[in-house]
Protein backbone atom coordinates (compact mmCIF):
# COMPACT_ATOMS: atom_id res chain seq x y z
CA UNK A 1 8.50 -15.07 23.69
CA UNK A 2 11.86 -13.20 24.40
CA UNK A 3 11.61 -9.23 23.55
CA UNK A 4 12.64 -5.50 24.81
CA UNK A 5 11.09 -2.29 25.74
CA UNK A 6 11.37 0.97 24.01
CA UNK A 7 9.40 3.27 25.86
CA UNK A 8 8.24 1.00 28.63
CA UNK A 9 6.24 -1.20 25.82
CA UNK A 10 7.22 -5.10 25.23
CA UNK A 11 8.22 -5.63 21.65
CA UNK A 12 8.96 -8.94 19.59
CA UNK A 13 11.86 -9.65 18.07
CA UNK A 14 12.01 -7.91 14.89
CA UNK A 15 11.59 -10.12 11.56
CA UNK A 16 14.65 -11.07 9.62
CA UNK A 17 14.80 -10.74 5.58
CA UNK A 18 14.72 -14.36 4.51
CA UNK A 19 17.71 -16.25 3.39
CA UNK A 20 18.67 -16.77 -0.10
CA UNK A 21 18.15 -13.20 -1.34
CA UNK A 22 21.55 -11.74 -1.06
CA UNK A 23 21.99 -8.90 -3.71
CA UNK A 24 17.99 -8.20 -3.99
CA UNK A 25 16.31 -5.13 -1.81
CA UNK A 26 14.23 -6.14 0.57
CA UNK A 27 11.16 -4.27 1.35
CA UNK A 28 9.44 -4.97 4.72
CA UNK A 29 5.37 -3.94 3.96
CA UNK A 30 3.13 -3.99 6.23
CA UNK A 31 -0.72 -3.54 5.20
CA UNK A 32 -3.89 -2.62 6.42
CA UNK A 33 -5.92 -5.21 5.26
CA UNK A 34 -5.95 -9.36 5.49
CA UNK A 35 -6.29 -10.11 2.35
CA UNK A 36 -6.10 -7.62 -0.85
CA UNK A 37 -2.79 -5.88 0.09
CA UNK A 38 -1.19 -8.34 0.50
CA UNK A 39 -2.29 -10.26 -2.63
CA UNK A 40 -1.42 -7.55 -4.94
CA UNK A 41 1.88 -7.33 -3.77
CA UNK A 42 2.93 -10.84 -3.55
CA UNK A 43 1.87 -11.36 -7.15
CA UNK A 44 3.65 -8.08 -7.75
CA UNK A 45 6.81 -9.36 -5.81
CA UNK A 46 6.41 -12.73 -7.78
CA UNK A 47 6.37 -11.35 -11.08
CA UNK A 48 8.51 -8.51 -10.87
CA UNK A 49 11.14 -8.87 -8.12
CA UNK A 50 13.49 -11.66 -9.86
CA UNK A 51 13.95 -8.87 -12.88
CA UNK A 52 14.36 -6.39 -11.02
CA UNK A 53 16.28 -7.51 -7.74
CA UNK A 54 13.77 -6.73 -4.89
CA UNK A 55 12.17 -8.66 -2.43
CA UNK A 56 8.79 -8.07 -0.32
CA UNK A 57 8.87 -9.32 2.78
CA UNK A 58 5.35 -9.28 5.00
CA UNK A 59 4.25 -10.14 8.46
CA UNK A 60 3.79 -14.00 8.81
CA UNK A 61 0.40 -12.97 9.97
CA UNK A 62 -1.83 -10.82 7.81
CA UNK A 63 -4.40 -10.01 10.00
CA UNK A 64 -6.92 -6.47 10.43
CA UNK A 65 -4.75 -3.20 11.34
CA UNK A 66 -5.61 0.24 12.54
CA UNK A 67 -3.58 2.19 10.47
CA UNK A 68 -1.63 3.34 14.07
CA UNK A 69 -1.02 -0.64 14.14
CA UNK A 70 0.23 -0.85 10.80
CA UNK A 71 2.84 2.08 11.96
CA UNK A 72 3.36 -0.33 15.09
CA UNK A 73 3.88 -3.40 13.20
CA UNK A 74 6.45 -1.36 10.74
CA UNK A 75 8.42 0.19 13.29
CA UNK A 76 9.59 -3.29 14.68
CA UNK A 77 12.31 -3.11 11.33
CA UNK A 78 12.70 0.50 11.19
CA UNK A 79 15.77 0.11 12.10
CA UNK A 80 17.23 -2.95 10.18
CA UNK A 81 19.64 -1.56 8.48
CA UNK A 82 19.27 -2.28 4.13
CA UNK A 83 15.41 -2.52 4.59
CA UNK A 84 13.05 -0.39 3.55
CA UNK A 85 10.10 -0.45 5.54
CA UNK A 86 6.64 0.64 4.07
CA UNK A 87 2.80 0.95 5.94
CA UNK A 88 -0.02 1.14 3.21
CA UNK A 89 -2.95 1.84 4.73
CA UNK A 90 -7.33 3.47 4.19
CA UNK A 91 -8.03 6.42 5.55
CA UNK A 92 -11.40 4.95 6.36
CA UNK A 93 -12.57 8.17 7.76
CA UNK A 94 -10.35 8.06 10.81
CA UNK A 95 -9.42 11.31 12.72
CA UNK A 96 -5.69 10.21 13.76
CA UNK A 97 -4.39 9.69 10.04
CA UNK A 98 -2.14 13.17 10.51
CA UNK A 99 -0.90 12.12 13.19
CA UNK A 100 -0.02 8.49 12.14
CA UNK A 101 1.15 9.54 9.46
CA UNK A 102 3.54 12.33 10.85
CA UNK A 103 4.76 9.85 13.49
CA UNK A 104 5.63 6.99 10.57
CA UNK A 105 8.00 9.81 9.04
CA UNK A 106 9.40 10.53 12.56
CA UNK A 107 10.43 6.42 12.39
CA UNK A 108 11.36 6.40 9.13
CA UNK A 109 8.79 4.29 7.65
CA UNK A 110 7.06 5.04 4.38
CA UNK A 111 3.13 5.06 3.91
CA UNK A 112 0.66 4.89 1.00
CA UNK A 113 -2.35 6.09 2.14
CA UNK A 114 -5.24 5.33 0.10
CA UNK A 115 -8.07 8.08 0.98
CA UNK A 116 -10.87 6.81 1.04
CA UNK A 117 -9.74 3.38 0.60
CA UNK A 118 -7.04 0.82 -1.50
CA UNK A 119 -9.85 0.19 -4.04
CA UNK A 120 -9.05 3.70 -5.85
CA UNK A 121 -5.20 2.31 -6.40
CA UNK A 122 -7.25 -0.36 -8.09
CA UNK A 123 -9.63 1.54 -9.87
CA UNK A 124 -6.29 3.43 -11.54
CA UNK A 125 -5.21 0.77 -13.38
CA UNK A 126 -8.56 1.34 -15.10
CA UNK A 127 -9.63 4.99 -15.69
CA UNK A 128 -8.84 8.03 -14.13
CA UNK A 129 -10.86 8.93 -11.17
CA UNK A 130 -11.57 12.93 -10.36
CA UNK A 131 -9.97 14.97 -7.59
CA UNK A 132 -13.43 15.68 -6.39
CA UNK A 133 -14.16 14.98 -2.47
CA UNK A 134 -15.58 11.21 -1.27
CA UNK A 135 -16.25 12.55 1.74
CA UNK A 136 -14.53 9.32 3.36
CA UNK A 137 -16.71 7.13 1.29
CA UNK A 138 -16.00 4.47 -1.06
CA UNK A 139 -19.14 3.52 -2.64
CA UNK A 140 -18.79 5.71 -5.90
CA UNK A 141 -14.90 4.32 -6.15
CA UNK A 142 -16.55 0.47 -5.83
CA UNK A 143 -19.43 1.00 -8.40
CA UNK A 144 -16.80 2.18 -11.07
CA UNK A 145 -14.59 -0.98 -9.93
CA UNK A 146 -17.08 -3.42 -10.25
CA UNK A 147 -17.82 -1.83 -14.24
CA UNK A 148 -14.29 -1.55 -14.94
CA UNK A 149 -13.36 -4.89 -16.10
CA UNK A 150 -15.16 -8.29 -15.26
CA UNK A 151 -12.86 -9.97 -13.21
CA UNK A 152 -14.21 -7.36 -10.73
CA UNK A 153 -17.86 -7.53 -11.37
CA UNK A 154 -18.48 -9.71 -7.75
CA UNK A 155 -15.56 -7.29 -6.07
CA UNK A 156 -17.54 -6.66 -2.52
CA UNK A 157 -16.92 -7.61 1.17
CA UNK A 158 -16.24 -11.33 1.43
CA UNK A 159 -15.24 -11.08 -1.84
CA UNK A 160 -11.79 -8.86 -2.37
CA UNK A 161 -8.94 -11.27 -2.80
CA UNK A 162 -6.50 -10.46 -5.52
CA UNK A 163 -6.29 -13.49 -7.46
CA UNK A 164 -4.67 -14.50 -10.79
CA UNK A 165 -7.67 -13.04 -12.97
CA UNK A 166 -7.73 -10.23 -11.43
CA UNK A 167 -4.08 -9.46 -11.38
CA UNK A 168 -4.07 -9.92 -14.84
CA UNK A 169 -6.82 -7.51 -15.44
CA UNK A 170 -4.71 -4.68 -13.36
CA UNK A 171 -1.76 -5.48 -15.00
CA UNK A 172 -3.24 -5.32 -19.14
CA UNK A 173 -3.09 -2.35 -21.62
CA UNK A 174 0.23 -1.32 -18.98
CA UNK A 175 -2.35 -0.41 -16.38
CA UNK A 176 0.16 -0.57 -13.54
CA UNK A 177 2.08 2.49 -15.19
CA UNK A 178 -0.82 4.27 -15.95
CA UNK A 179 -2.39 3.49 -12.48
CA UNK A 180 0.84 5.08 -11.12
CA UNK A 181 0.80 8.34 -13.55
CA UNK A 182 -3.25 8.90 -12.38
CA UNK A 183 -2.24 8.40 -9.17
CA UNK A 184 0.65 11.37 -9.77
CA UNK A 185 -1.85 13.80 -11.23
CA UNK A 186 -4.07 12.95 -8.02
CA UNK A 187 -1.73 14.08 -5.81
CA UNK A 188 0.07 16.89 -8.02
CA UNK A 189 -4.29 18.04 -7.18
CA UNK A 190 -3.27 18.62 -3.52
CA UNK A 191 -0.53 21.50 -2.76
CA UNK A 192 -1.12 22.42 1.04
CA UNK A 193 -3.25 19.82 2.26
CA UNK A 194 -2.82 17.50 4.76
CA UNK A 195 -2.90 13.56 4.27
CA UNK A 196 -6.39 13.66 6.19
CA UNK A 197 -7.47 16.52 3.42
CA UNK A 198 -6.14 14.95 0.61
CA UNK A 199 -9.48 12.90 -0.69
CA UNK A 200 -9.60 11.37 -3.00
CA UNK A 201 -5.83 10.30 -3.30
CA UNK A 202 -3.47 7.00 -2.76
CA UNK A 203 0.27 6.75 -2.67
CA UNK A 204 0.53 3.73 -3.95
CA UNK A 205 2.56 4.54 -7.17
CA UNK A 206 5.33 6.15 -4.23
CA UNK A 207 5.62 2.40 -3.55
CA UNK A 208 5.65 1.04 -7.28
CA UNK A 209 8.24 3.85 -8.14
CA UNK A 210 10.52 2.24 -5.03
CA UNK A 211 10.58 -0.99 -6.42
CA UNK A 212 11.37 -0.01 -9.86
CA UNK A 213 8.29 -1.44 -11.54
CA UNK A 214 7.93 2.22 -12.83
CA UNK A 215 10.50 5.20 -13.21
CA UNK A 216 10.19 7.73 -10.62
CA UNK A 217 9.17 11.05 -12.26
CA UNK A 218 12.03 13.83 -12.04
């Protein structure tokens, strides 16, 4: 496969926005995960992005990132120009998020990090979940997303796939806006922390506000 080097490294060809979406913004997001990422924001892009003009691209391959290889994978379209390029990714108790995340603003690449893990973002649509430490884990964050609603009652490993149920669960009682305005108070909780420090927290609604789906607060 034909490439180029930036910084001695061999890169593919980066992705092209697919044809037939002239006039729509086209956001390049690449996740973390295989599976519930990207599920929850194709049925997002499917439901929303006619209305409101935008497009979600992904990798043709969803397969399991580091969150340095989600930066990786990102920065092949950082610079396509009229593409906005997005990394969500889990803390997952690594010890390079700062600097991942300090080198995807250096490319120009936006992240939602999820600390401890994407299931809080979930778990938003639902209730409100205290700024009180996880200590990197998730278990506290599954338990409540497992009693939240029944579509999610069997949500565990093997068994995290977004599908229409459980889209519809997130979405009822206008739980994506008020999974975006917990999210906000979450983060108005942290003031000089860094993005490793910053547990619990997700920026998830940064992305949601992109796309429209909610209004940016002023």
């Amino acid at each position: 496969m034909s490439g180029h080097r930036r910084g001695g490294e061999l890169r593919r060809p980066a992705p092209r926005p697919l044809s037939g979406r002239r006039g729509n913004r086209v956001f390049y997001v690449v996740a973390e995960g295989e599976g519930t990422e990207y599920d929850y924001l194709q049925r997002t892009n499917a439901l929303y992005g006619g209305d409101l003009k935008f497009f979600i691209q992904t990798p043709s391959q969803h397969r399991g990132l580091s969150a340095s290889q989600v930066i990786d994978e990102a920065d092949r379209v950082a610079d396509e120009p009229g593409v906005e390029v997005w990394g969500p990714f889990d803390h997952d108790g690594r010890s390079d998020i700062d600097q991942v995340c300090a080198r995807a603003r250096r490319r120009g690449i936006n992240v939602a990090l999820s600390h401890p893990a994407f299931e809080l973002w979930l778990l938003l649509h639902f209730k409100d979940f205290p700024p009180a430490a996880q200590s990197g884990s998730n278990r506290v964050i599954m338990e409540k997303l497992r009693a939240a609603d029944p579509a999610f009652a069997d949500y565990r490993d093997g068994k995290k796939r977004i599908n229409e149920r459980r889209f519809e669960a997130l979405r009822q009682n206008d739980g994506i806006r008020k999974a975006v305005e917990r999210s906000r108070r979450l983060a108005n909780a942290y003031t000089y922390q860094t993005p490793d420090n910053q547990d619990p927290s997700t920026g998830m609604h940064l992305l949601i506000e992109d796309l429209g789906i909610v209004r940016r607060q002023r």
